[in-house]
Protein backbone atom coordinates (compact mmCIF):
# COMPACT_ATOMS: atom_id res chain seq x y z
CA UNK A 1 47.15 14.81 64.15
CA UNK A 2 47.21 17.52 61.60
CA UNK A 3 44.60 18.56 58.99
CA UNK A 4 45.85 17.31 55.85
CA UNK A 5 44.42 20.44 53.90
CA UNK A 6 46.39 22.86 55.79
CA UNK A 7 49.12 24.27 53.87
CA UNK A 8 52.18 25.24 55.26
CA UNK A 9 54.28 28.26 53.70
CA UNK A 10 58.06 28.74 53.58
CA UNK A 11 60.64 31.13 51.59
CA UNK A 12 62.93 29.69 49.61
CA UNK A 13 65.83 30.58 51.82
CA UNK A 14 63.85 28.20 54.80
CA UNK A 15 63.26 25.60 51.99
CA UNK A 16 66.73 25.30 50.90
CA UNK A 17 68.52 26.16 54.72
CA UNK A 18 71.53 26.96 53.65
CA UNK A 19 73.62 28.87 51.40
CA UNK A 20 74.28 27.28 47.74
CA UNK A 21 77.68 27.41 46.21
CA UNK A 22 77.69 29.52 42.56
CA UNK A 23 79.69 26.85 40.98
CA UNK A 24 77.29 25.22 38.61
CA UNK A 25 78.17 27.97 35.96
CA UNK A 26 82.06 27.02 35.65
CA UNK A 27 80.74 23.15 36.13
CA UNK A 28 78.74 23.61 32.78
CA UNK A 29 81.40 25.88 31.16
CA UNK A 30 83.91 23.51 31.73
CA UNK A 31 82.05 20.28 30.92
CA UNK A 32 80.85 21.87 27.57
CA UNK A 33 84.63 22.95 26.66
CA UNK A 34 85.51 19.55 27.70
CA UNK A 35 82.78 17.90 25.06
CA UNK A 36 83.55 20.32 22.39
CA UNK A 37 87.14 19.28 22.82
CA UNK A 38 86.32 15.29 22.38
CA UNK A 39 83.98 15.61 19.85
CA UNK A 40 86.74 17.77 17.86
CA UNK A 41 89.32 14.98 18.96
CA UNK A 42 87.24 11.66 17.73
CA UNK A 43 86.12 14.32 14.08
CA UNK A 44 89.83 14.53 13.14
CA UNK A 45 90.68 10.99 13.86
């Protein structure tokens, strides 16, 4: 069994073990467009 003190050490590359995709940044651009676009909508109703 191990030693529940010992501490085990990884990169963050290891941690994550993969490549992530860059698309959050046009996933937030677009969703706040999106918003600004509704909330103008339902303001001039």
């Amino acid at each position: 069994m191990t030693d529940p003190e010992e501490k085990i050490r990884i990169s963050g590359q290891e941690a994550r073990s993969g490549a992530t995709p860059h698309m959050t940044r046009y996933i937030l651009g677009i969703s706040l467009v999106l918003v600004i676009a509704i909330f103008a909508f339902l303001f001039m109703k």
